[in-house]
PDB file of N, CA and C in Angstrom:
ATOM      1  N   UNK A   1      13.827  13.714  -3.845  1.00  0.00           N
ATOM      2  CA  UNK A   1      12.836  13.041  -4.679  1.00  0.00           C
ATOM      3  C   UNK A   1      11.758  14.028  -5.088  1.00  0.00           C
ATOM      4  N   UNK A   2      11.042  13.574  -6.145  1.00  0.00           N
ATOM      5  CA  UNK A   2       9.849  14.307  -6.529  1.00  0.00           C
ATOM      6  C   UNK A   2       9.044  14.501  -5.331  1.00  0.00           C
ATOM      7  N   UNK A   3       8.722  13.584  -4.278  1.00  0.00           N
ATOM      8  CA  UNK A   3       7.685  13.869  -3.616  1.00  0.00           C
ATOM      9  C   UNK A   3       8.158  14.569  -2.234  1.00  0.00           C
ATOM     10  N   UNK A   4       9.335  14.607  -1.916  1.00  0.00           N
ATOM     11  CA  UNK A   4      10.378  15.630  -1.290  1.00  0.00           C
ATOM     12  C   UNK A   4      10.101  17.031  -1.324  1.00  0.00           C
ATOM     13  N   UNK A   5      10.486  17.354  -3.039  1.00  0.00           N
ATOM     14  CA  UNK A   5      10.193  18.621  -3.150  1.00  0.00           C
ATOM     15  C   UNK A   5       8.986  19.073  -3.591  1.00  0.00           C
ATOM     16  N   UNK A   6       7.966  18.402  -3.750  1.00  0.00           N
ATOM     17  CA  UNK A   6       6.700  18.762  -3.564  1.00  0.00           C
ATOM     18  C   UNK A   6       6.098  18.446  -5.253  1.00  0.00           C
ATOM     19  N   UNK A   7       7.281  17.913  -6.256  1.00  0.00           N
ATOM     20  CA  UNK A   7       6.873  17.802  -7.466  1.00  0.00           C
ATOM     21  C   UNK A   7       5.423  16.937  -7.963  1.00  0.00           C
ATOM     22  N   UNK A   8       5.251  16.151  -7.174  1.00  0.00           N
ATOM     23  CA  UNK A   8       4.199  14.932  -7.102  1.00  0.00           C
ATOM     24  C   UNK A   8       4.222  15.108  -5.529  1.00  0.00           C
ATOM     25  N   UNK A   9       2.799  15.052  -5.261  1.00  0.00           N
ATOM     26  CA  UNK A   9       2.356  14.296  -4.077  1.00  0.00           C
ATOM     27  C   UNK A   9       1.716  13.098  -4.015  1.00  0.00           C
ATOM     28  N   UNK A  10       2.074  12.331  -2.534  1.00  0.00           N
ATOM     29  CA  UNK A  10       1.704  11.031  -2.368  1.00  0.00           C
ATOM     30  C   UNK A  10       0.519  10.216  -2.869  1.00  0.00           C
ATOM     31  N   UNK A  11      -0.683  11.585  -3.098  1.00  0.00           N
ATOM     32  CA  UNK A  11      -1.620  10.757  -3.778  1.00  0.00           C
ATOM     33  C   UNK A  11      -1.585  10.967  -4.848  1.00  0.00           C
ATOM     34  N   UNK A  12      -0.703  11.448  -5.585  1.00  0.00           N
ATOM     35  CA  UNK A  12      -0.746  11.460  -6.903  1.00  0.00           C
ATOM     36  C   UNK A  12      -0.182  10.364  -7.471  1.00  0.00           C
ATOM     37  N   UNK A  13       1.063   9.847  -6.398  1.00  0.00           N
ATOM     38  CA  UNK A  13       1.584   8.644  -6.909  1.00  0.00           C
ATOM     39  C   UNK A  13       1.202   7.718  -6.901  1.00  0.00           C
ATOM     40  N   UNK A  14       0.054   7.764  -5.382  1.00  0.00           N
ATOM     41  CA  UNK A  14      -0.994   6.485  -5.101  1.00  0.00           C
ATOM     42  C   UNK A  14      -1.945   5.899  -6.304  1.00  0.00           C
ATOM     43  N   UNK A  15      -2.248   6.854  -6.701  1.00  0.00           N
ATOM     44  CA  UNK A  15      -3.639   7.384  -8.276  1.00  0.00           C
ATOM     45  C   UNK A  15      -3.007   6.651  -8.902  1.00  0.00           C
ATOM     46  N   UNK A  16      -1.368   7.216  -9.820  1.00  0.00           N
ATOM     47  CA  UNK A  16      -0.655   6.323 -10.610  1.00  0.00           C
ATOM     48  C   UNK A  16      -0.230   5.371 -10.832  1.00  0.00           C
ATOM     49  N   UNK A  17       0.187   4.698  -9.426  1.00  0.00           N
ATOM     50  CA  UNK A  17       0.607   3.096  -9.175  1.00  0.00           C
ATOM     51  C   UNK A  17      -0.703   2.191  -9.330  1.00  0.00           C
ATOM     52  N   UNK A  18      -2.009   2.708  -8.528  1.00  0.00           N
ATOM     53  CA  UNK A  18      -2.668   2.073  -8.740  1.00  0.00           C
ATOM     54  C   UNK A  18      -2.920   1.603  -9.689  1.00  0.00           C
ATOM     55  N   UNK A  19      -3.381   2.548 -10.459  1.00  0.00           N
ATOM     56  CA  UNK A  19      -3.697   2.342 -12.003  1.00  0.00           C
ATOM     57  C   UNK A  19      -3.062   1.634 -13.104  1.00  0.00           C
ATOM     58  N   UNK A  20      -1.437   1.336 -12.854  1.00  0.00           N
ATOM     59  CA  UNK A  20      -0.630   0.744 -13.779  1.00  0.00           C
ATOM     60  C   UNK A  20      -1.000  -0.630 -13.124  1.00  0.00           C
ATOM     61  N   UNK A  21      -1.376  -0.876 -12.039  1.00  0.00           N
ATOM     62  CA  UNK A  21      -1.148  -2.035 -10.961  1.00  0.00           C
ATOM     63  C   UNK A  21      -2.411  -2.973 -11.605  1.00  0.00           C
ATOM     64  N   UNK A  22      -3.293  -1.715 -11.690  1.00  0.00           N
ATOM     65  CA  UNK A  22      -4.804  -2.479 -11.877  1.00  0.00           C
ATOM     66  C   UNK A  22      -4.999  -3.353 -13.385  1.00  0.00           C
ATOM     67  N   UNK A  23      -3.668  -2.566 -14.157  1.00  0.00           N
ATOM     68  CA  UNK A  23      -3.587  -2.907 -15.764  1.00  0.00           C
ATOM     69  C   UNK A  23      -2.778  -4.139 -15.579  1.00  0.00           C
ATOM     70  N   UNK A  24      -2.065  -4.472 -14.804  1.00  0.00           N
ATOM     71  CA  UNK A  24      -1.447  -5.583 -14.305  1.00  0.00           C
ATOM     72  C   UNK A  24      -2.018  -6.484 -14.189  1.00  0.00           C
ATOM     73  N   UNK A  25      -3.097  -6.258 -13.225  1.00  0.00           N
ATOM     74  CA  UNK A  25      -4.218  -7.316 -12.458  1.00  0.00           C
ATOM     75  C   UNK A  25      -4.848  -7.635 -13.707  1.00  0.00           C
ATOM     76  N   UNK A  26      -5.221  -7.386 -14.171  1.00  0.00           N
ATOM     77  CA  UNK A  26      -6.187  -7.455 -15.181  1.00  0.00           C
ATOM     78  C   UNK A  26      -5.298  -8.389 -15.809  1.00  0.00           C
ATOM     79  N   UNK A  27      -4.277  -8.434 -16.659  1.00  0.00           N
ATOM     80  CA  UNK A  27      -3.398  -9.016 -17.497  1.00  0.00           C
ATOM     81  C   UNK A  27      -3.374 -10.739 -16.537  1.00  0.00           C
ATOM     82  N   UNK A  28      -2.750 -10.628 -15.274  1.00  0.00           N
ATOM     83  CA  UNK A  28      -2.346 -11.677 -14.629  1.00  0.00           C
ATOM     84  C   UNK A  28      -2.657 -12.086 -13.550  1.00  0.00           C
ATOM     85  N   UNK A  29      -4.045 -11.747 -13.434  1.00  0.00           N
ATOM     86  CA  UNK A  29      -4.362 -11.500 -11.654  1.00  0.00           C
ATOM     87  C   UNK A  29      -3.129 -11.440 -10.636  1.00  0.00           C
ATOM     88  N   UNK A  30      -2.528 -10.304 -10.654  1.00  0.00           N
ATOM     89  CA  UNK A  30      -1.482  -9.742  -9.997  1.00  0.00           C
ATOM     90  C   UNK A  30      -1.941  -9.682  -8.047  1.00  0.00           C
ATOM     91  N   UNK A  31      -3.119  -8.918  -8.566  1.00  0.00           N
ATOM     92  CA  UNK A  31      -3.637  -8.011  -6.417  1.00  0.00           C
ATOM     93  C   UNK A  31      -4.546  -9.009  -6.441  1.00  0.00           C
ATOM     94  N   UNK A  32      -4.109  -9.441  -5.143  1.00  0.00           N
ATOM     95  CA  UNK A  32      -5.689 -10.429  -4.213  1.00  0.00           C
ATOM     96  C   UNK A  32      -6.629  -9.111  -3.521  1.00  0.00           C
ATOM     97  N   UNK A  33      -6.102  -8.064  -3.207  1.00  0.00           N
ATOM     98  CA  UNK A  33      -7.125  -7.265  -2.787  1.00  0.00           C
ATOM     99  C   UNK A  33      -5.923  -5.679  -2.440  1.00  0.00           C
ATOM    100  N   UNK A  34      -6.905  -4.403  -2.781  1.00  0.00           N
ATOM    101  CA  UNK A  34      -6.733  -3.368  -2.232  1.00  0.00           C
ATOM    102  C   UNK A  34      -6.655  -2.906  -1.027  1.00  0.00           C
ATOM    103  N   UNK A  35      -5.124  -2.217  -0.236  1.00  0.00           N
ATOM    104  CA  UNK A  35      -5.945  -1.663   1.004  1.00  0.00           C
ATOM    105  C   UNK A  35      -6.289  -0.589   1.070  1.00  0.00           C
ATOM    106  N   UNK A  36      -7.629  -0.651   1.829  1.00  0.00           N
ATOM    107  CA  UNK A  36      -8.616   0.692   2.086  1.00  0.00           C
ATOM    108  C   UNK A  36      -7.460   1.926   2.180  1.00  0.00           C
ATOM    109  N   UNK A  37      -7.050   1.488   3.437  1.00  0.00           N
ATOM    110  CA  UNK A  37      -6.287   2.738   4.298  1.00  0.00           C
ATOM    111  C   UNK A  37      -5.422   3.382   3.309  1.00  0.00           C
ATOM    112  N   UNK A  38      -4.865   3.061   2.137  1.00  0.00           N
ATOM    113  CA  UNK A  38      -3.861   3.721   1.721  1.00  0.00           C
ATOM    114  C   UNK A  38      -3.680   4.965   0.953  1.00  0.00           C
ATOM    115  N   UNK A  39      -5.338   5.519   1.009  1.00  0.00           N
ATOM    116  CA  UNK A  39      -5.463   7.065   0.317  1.00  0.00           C
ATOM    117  C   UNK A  39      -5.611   7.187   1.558  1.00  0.00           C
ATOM    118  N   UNK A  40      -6.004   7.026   2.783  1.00  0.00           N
ATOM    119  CA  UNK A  40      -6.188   7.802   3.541  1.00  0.00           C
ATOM    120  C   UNK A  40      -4.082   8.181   3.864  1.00  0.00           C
ATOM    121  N   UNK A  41      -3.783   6.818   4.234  1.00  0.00           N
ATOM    122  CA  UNK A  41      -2.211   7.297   4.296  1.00  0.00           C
ATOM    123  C   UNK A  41      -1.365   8.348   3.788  1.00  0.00           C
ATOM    124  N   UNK A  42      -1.730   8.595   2.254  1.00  0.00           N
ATOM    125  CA  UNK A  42      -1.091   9.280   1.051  1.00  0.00           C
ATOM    126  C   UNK A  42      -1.583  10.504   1.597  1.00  0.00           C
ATOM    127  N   UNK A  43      -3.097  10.656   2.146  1.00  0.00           N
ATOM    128  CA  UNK A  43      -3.567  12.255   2.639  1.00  0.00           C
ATOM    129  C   UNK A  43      -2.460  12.882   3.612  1.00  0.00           C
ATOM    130  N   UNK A  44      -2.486  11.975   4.470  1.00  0.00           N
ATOM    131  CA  UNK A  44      -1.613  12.027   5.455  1.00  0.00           C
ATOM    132  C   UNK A  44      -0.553  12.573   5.297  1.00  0.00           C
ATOM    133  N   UNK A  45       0.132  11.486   5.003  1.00  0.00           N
ATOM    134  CA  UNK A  45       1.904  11.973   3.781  1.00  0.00           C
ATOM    135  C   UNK A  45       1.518  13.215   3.828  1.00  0.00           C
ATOM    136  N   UNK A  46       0.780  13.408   2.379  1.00  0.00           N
ATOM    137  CA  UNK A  46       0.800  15.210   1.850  1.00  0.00           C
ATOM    138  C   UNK A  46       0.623  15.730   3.354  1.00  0.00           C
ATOM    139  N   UNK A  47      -0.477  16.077   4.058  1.00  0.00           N
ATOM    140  CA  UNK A  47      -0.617  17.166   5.013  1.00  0.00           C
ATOM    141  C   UNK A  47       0.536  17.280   5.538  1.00  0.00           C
ATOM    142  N   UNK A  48       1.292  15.703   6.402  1.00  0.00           N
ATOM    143  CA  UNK A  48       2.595  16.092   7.228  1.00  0.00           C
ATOM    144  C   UNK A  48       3.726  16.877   6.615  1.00  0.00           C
ATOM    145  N   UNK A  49       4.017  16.658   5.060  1.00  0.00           N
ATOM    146  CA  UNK A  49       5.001  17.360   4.424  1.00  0.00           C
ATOM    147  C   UNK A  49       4.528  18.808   4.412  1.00  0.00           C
ATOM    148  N   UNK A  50       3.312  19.053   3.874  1.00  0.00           N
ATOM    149  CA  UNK A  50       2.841  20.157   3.909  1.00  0.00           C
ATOM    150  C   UNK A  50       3.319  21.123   4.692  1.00  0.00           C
ATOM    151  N   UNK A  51       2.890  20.768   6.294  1.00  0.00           N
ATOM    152  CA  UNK A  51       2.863  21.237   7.601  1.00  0.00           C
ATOM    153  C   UNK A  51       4.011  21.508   7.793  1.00  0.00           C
ATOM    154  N   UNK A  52       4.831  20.277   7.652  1.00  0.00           N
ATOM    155  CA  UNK A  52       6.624  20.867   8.291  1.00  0.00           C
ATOM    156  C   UNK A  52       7.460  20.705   7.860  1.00  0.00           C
ATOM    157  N   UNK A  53       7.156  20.183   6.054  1.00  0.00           N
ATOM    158  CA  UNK A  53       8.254  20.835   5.527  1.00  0.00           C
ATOM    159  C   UNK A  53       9.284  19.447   5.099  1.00  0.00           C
ATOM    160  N   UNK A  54       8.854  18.505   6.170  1.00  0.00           N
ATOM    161  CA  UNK A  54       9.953  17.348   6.421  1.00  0.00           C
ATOM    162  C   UNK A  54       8.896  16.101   5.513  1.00  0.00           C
ATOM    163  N   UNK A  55       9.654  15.022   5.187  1.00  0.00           N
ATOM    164  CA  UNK A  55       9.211  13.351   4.620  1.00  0.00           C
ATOM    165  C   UNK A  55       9.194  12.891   5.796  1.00  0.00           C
ATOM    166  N   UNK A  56       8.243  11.764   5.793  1.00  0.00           N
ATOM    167  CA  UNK A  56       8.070  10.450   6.919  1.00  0.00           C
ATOM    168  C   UNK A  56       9.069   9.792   7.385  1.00  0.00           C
ATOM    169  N   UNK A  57       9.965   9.672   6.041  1.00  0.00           N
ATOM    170  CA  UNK A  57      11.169   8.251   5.727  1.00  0.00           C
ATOM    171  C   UNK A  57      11.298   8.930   4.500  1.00  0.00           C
ATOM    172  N   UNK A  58      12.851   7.361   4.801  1.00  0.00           N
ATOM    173  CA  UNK A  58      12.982   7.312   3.202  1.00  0.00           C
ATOM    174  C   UNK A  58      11.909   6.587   2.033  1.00  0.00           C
ATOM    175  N   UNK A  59      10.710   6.490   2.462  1.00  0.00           N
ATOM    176  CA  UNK A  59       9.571   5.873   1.593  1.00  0.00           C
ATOM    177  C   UNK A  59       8.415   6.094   1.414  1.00  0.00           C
ATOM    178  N   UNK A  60       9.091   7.864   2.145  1.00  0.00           N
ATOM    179  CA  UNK A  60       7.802   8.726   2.207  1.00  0.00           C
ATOM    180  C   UNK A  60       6.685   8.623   0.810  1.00  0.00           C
ATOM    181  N   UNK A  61       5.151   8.361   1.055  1.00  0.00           N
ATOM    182  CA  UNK A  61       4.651   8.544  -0.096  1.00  0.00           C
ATOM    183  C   UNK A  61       4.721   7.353  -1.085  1.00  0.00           C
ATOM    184  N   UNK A  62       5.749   6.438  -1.367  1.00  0.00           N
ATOM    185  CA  UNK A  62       5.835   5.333  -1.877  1.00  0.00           C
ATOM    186  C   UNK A  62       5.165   4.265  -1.916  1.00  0.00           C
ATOM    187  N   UNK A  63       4.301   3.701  -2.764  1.00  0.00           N
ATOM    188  CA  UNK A  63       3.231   2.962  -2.197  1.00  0.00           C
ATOM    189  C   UNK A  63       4.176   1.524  -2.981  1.00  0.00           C
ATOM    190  N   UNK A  64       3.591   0.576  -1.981  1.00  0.00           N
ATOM    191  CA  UNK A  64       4.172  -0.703  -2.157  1.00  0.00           C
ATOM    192  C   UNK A  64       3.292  -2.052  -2.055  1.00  0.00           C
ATOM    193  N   UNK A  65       3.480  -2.901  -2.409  1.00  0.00           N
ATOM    194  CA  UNK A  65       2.572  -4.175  -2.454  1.00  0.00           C
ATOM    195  C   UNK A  65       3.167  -5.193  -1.845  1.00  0.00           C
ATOM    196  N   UNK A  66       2.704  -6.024  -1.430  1.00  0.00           N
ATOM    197  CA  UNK A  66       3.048  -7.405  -0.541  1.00  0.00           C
ATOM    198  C   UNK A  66       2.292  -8.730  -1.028  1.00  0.00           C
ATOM    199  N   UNK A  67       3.213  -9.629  -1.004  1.00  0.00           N
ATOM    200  CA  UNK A  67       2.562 -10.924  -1.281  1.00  0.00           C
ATOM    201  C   UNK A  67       1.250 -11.408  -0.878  1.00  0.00           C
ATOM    202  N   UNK A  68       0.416 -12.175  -1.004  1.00  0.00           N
ATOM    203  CA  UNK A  68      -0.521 -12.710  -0.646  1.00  0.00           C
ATOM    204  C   UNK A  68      -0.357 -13.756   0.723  1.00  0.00           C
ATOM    205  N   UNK A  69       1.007 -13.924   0.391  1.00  0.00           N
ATOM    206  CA  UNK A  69       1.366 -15.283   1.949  1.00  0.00           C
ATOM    207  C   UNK A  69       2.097 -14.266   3.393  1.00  0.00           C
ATOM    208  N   UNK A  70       2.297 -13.026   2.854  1.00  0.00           N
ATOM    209  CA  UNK A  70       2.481 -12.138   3.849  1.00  0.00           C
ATOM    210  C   UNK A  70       1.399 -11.452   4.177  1.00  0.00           C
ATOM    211  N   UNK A  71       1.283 -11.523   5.919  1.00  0.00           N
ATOM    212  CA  UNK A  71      -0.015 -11.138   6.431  1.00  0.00           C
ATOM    213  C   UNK A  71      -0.310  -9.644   6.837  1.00  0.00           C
ATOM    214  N   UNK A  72      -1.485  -9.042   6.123  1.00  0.00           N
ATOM    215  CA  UNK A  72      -1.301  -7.565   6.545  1.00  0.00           C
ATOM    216  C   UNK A  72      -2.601  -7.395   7.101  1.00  0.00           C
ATOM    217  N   UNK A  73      -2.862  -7.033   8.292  1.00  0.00           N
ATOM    218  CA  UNK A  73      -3.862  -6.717   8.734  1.00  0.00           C
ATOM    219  C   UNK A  73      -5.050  -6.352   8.134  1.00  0.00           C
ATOM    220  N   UNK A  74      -6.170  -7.105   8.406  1.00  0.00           N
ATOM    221  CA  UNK A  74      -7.751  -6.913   8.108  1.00  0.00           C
ATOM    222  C   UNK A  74      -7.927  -7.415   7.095  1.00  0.00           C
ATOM    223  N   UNK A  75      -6.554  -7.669   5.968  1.00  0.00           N
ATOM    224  CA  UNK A  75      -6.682  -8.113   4.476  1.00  0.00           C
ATOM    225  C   UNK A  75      -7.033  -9.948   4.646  1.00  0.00           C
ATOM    226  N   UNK A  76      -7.900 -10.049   3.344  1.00  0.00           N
ATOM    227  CA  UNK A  76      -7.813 -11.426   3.152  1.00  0.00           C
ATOM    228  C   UNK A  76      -6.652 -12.510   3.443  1.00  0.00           C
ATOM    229  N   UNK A  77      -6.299 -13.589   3.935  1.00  0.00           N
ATOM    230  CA  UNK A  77      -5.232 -14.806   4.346  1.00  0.00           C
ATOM    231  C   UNK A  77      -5.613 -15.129   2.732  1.00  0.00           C
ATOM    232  N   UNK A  78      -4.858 -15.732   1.545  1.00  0.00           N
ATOM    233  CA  UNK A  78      -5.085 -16.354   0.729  1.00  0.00           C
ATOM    234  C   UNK A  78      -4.131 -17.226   0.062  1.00  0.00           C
ATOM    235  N   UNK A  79      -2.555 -16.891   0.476  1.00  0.00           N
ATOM    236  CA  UNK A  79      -1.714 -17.512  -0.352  1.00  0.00           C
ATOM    237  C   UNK A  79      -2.295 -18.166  -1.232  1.00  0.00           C
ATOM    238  N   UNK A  80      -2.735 -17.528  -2.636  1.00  0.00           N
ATOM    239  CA  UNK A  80      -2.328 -17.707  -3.847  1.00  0.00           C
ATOM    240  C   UNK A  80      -3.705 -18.824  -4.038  1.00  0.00           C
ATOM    241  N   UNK A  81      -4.532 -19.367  -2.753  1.00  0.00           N
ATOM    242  CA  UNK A  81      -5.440 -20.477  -2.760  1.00  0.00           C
ATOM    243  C   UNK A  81      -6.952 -19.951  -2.965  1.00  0.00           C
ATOM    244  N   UNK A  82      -7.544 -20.410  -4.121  1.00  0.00           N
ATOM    245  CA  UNK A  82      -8.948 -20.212  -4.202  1.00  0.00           C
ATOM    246  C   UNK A  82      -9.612 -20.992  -3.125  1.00  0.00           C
ATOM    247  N   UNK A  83      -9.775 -21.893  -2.145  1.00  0.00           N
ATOM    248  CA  UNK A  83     -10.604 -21.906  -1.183  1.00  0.00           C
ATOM    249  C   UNK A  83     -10.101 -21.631  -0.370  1.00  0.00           C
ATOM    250  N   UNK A  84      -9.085 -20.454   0.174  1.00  0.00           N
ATOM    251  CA  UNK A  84      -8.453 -19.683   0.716  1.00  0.00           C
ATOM    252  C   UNK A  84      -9.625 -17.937   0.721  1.00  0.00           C
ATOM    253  N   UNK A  85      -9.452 -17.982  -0.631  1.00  0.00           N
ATOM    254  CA  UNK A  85      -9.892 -16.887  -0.549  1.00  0.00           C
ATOM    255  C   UNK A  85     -11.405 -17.007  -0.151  1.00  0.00           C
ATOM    256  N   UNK A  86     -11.979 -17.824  -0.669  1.00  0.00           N
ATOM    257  CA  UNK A  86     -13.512 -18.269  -0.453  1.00  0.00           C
ATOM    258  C   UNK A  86     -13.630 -18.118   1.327  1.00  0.00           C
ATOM    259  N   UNK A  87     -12.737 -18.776   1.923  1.00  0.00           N
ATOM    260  CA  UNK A  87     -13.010 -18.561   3.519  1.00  0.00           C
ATOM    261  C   UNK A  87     -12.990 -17.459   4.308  1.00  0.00           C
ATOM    262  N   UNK A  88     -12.978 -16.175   3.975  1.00  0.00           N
ATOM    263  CA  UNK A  88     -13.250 -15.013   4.446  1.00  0.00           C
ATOM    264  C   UNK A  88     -12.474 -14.644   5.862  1.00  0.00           C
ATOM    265  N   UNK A  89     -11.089 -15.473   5.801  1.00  0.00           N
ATOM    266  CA  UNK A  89     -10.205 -15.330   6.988  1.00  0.00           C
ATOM    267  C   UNK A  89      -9.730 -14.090   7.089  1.00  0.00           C
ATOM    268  N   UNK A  90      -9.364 -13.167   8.161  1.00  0.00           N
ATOM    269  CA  UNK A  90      -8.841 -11.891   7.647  1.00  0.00           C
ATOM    270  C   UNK A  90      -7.448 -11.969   8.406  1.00  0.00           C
ATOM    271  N   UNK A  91      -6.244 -11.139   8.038  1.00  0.00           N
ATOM    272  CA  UNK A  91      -5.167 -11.267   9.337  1.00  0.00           C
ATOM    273  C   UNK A  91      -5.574 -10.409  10.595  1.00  0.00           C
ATOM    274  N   UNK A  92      -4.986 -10.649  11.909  1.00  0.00           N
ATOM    275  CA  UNK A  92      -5.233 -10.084  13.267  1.00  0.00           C
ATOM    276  C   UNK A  92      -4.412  -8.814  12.790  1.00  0.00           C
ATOM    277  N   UNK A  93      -2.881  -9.168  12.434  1.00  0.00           N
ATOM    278  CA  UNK A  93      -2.138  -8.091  12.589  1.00  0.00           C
ATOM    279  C   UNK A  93      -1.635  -8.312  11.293  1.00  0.00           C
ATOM    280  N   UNK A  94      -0.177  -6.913  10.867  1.00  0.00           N
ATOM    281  CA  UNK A  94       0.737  -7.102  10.444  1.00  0.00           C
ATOM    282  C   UNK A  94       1.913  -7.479  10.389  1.00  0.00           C
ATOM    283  N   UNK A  95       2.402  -8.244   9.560  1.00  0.00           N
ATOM    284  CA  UNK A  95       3.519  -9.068   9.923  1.00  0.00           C
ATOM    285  C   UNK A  95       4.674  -8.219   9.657  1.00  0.00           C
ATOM    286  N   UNK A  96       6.215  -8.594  10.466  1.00  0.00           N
ATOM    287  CA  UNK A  96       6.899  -7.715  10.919  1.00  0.00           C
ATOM    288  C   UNK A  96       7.590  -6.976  10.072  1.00  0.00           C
ATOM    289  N   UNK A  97       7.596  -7.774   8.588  1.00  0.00           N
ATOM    290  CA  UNK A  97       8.024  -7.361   7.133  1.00  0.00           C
ATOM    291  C   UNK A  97       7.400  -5.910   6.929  1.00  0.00           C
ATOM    292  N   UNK A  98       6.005  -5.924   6.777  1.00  0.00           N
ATOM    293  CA  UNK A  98       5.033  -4.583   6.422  1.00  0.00           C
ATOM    294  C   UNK A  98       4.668  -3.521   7.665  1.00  0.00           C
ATOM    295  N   UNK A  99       5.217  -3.812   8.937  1.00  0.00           N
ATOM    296  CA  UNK A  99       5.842  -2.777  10.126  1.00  0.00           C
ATOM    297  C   UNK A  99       6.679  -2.358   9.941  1.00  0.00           C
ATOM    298  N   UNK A 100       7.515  -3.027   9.264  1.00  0.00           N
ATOM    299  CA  UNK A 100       8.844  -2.068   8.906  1.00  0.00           C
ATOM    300  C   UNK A 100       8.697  -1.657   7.971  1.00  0.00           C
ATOM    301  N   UNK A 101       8.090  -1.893   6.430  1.00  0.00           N
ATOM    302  CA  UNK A 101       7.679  -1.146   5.625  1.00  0.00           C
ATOM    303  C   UNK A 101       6.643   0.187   5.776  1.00  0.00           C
ATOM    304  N   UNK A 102       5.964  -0.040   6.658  1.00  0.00           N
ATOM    305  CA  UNK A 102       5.066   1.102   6.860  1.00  0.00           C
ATOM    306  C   UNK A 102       5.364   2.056   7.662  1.00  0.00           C
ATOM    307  N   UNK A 103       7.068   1.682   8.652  1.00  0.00           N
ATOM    308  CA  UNK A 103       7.654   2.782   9.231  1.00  0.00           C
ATOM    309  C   UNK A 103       8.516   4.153   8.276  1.00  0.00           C
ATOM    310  N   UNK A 104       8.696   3.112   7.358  1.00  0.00           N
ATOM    311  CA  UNK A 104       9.447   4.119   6.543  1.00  0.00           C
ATOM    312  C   UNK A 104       9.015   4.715   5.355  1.00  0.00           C
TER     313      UNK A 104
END
């Protein structure tokens, strides 16, 4: 892949997805919310490839989105509900869907 051989790095792709994502949101309110952590992740990515040469996974660098009714840690609970979102619930953890996504 591009971000394999060093053609794009992870935050470059992070920068890019976002940005098409955000043109999305805008169009259809697509994202209930951003997560923080995920430039810090993409830093990450890059340094570890950097360092040794090797990818995380096969999803190294790949940034991905999750439903609103799937729970990802610290993020807003909202399925899709405006007095959902109004209640300022956050999840404890991540659910086992986005553990396995974030392993790879």
């Amino acid at each position: 892949s591009a971000l394999a051989k060093g053609h794009l790095t992870s935050s470059e792709v992070l920068k890019a997805y976002r940005a098409r994502a955000e043109l999305i949101h805008h169009a259809c309110n697509a994202v209930a919310c951003w997560i923080p952590e995920a430039e810090q992740g993409a830093r990450e990515a890059d340094e570890h490839l950097q360092r040794t040469g090797q990818v995380l996974g096969p999803l190294h660098g790949v940034p991905f989105t999750v439903k609103d009714h799937v729970m990802v840690k610290q993020t807003p609970i909202t399925m899709g509900m405006k007095k959902l979102q109004s209640s300022g619930k956050t999840s404890r953890r991540d659910e086992h869907l986005v553990t396995v996504f974030r392993s790879l």
